[in-house]
C-alpha atoms as a PDB file:
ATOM      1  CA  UNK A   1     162.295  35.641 254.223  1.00  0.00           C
ATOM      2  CA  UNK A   2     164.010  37.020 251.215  1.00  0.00           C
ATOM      3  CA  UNK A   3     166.577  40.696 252.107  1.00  0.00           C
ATOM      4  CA  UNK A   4     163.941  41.975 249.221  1.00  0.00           C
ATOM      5  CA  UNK A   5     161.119  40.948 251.306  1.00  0.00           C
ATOM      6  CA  UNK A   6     162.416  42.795 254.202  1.00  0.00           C
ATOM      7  CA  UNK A   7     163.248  46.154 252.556  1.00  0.00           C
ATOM      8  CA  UNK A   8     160.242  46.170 250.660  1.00  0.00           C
ATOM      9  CA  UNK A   9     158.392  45.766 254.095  1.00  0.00           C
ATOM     10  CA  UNK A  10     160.399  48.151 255.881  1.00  0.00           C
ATOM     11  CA  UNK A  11     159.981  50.813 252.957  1.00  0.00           C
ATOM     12  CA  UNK A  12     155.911  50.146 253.805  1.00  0.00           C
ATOM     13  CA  UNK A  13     156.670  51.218 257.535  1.00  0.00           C
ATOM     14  CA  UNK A  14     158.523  54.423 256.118  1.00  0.00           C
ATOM     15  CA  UNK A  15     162.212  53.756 257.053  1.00  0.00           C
ATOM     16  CA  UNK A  16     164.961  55.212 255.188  1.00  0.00           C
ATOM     17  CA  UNK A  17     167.658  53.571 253.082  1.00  0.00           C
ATOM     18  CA  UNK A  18     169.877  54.305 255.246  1.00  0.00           C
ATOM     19  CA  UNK A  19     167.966  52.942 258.779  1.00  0.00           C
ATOM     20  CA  UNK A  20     166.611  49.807 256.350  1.00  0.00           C
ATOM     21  CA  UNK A  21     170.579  49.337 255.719  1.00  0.00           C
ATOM     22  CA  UNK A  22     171.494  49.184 259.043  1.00  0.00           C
ATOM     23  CA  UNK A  23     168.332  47.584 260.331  1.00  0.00           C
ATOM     24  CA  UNK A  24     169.011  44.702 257.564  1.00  0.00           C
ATOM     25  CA  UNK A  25     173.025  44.582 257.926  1.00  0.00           C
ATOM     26  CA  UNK A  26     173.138  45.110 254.091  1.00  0.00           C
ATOM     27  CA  UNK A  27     174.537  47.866 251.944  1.00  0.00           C
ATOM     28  CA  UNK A  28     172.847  50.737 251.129  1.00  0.00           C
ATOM     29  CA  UNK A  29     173.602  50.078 247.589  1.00  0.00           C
ATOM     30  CA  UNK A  30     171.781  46.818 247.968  1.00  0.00           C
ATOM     31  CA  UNK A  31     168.571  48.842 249.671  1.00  0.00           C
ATOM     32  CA  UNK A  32     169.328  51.483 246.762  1.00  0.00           C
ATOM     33  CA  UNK A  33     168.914  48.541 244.190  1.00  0.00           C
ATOM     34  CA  UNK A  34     165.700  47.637 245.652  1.00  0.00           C
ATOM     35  CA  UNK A  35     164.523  50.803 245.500  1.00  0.00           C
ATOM     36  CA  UNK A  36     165.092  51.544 241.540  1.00  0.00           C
ATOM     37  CA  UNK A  37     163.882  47.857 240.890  1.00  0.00           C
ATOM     38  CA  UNK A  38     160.609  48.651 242.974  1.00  0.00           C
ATOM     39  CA  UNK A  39     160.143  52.022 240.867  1.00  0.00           C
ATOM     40  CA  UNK A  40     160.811  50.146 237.685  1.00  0.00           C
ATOM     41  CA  UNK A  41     158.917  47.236 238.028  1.00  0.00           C
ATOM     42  CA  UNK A  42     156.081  48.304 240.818  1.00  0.00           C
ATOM     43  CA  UNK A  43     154.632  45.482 243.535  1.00  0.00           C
ATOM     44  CA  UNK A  44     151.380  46.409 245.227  1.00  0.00           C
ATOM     45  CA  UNK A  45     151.081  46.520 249.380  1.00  0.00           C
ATOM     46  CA  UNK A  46     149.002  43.901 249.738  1.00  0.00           C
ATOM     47  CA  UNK A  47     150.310  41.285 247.103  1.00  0.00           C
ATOM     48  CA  UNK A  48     153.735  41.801 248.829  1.00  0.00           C
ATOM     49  CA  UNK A  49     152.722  39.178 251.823  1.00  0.00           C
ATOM     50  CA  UNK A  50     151.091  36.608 249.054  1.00  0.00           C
ATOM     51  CA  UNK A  51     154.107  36.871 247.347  1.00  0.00           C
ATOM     52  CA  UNK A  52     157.170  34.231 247.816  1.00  0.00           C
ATOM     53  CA  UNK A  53     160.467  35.148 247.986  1.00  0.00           C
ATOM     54  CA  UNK A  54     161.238  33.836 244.275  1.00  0.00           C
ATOM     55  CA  UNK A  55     158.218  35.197 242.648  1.00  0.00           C
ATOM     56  CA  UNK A  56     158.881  38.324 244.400  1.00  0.00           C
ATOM     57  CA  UNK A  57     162.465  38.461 243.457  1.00  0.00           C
ATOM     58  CA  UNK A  58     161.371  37.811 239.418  1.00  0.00           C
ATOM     59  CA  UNK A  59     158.556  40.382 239.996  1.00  0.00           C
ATOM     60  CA  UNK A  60     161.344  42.672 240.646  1.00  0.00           C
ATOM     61  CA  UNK A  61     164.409  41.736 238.741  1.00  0.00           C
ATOM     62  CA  UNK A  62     163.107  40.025 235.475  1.00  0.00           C
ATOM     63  CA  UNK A  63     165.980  40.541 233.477  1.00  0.00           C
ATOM     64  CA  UNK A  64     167.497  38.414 235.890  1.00  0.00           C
ATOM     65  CA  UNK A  65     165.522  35.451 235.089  1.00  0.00           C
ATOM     66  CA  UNK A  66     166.402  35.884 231.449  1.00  0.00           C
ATOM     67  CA  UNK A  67     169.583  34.631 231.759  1.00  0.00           C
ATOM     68  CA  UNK A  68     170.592  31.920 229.841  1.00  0.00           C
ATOM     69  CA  UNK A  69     171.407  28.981 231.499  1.00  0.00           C
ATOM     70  CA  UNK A  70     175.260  27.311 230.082  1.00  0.00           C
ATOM     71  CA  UNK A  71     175.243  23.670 229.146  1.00  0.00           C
ATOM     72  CA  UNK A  72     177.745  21.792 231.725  1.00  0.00           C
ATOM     73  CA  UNK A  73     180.036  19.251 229.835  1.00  0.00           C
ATOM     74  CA  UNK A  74     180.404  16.007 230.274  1.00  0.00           C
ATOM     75  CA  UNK A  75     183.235  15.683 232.276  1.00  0.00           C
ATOM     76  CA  UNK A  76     183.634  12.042 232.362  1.00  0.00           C
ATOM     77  CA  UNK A  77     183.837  11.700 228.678  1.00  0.00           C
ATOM     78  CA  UNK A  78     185.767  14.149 228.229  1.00  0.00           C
ATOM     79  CA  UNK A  79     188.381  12.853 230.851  1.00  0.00           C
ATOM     80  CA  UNK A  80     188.147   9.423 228.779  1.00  0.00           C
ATOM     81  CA  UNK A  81     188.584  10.796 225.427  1.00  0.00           C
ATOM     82  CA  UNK A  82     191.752  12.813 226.458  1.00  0.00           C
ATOM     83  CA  UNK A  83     193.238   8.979 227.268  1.00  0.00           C
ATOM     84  CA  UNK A  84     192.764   8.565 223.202  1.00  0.00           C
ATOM     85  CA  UNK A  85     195.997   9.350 220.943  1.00  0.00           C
ATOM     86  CA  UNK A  86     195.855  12.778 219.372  1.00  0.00           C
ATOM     87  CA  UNK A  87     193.230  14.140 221.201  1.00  0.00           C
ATOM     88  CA  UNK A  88     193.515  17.584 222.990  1.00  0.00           C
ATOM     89  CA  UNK A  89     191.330  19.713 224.861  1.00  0.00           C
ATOM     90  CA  UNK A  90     190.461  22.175 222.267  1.00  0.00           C
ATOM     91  CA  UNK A  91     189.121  19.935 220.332  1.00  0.00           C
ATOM     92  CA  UNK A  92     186.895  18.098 222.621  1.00  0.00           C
ATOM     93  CA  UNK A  93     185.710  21.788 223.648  1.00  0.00           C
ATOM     94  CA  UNK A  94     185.074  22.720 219.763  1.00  0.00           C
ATOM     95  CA  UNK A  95     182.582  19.071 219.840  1.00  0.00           C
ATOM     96  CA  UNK A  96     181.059  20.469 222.956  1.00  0.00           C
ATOM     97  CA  UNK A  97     180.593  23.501 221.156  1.00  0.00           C
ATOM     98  CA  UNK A  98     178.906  22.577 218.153  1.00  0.00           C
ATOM     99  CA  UNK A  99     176.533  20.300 220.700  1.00  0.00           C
ATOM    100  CA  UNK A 100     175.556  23.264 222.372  1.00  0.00           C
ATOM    101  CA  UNK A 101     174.989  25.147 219.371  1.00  0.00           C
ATOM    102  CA  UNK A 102     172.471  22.355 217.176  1.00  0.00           C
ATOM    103  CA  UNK A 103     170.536  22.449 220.959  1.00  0.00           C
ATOM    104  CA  UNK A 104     170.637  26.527 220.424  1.00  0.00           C
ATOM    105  CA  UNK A 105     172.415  26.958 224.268  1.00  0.00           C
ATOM    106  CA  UNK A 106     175.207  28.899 225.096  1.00  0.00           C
ATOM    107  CA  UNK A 107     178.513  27.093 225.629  1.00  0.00           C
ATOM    108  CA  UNK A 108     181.078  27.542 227.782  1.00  0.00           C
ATOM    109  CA  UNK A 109     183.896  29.821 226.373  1.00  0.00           C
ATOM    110  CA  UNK A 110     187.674  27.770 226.096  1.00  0.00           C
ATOM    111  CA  UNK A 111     188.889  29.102 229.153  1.00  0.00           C
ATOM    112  CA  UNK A 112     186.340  28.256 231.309  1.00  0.00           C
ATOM    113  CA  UNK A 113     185.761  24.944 230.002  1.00  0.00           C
ATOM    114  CA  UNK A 114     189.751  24.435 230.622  1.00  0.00           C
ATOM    115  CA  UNK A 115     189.425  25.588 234.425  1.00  0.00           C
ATOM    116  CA  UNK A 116     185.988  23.594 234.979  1.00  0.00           C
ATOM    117  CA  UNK A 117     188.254  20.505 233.799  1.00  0.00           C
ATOM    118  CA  UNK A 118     190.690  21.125 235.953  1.00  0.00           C
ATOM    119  CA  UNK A 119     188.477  21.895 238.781  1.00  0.00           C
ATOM    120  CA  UNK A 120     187.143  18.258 237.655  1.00  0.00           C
ATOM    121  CA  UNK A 121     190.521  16.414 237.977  1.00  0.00           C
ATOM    122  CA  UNK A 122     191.501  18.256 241.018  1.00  0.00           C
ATOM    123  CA  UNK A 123     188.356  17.039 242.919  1.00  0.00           C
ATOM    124  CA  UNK A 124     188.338  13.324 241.272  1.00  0.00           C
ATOM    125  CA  UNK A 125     192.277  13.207 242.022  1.00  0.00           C
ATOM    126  CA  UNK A 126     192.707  11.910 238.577  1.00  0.00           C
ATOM    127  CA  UNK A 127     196.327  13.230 238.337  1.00  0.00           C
ATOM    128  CA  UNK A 128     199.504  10.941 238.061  1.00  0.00           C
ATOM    129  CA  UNK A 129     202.956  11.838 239.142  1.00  0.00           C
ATOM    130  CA  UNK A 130     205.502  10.002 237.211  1.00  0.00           C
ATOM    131  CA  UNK A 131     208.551  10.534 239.919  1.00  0.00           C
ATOM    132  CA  UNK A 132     212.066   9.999 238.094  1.00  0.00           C
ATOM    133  CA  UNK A 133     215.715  11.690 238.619  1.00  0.00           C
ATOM    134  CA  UNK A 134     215.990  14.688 236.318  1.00  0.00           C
ATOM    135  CA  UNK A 135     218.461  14.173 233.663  1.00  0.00           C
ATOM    136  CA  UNK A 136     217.690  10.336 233.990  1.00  0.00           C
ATOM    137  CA  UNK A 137     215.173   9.791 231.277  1.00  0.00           C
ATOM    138  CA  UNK A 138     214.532  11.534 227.544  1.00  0.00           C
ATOM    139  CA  UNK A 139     210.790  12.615 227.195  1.00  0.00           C
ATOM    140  CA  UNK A 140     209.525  12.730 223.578  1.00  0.00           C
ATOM    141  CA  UNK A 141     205.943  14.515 222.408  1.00  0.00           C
ATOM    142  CA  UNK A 142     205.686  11.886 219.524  1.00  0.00           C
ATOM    143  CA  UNK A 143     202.021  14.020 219.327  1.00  0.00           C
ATOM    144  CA  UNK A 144     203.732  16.939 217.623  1.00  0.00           C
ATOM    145  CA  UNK A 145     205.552  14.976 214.662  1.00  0.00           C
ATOM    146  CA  UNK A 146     202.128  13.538 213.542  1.00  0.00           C
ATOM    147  CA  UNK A 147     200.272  17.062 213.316  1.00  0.00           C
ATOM    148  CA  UNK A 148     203.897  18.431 211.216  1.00  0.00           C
ATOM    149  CA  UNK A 149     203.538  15.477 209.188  1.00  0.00           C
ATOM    150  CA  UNK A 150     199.928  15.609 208.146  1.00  0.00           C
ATOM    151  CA  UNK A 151     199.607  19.280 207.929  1.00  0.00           C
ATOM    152  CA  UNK A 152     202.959  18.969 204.919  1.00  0.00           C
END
């Protein structure tokens, strides 16, 4: 049974916010929120028991519900693509982007979409540590020359 279900049921027997706090082992602000939902949005006595805990809980809080669900990226392709010459991260996210946007869905903002790759590599363990003597070997970002180039 739902913590709603339970203060709503307790609030039937008369208990305070306070005892229905402590009774529950949740805050008061928590009871409090309940209480202002219940007043906003009111639920009957006796469709409280033929309610379930979900219908209850959109009964209650249906700006909740309204919250638009984000897209999740393809993760695999995007790990792929990154393997291709001259591509980068933002612009695999701007593609995501526009994907999300002709299917009118929120996308991910950059940032996000950086850490939830990351979080992605980290639990695939699709880093590779190149081990070498510092000072041995002369790294080059070729990358970098070709975008000066093109953009002259």
């Amino acid at each position: 049974m739902s913590k709603e279900k339970q203060i709503l049921q307790l609030r039937t027997k008369g208990y305070s916010q306070r005892r229905i706090a402590n009774t529950l082992k949740v805050s008061r602000n928590t009871v409090a929120k309940v209480f202002k939902a219940l007043q906003d949005h009111p639920v009957f006595k006796d469709s409280l028991n033929s309610l379930n805990d979900q219908e209850l809980r959109q009964q209650l809080f249906p700006e909740e519900s309204q919250v638009p669900v984000l897209v999740t990226p393809d993760y695999d392709y995007v790990h792929k693509e990154l393997l291709k010459s001259g591509v980068t991260l933002k612009l695999l996210w701007e593609e995501y982007v526009d994907t999300c946007r002709r299917s009118e869905k929120p996308p991910y903002m950059y940032s996000q979409f950086c850490k939830l790759y990351q979080d992605y590599v980290n639990q695939h363990r699709l880093t590779m540590h190149i081990r070498h003597k510092p000072g041995d070997k002369l790294m080059v970002d070729w990358v970098l020359l070709t975008i000066c180039n093109v953009q002259q």
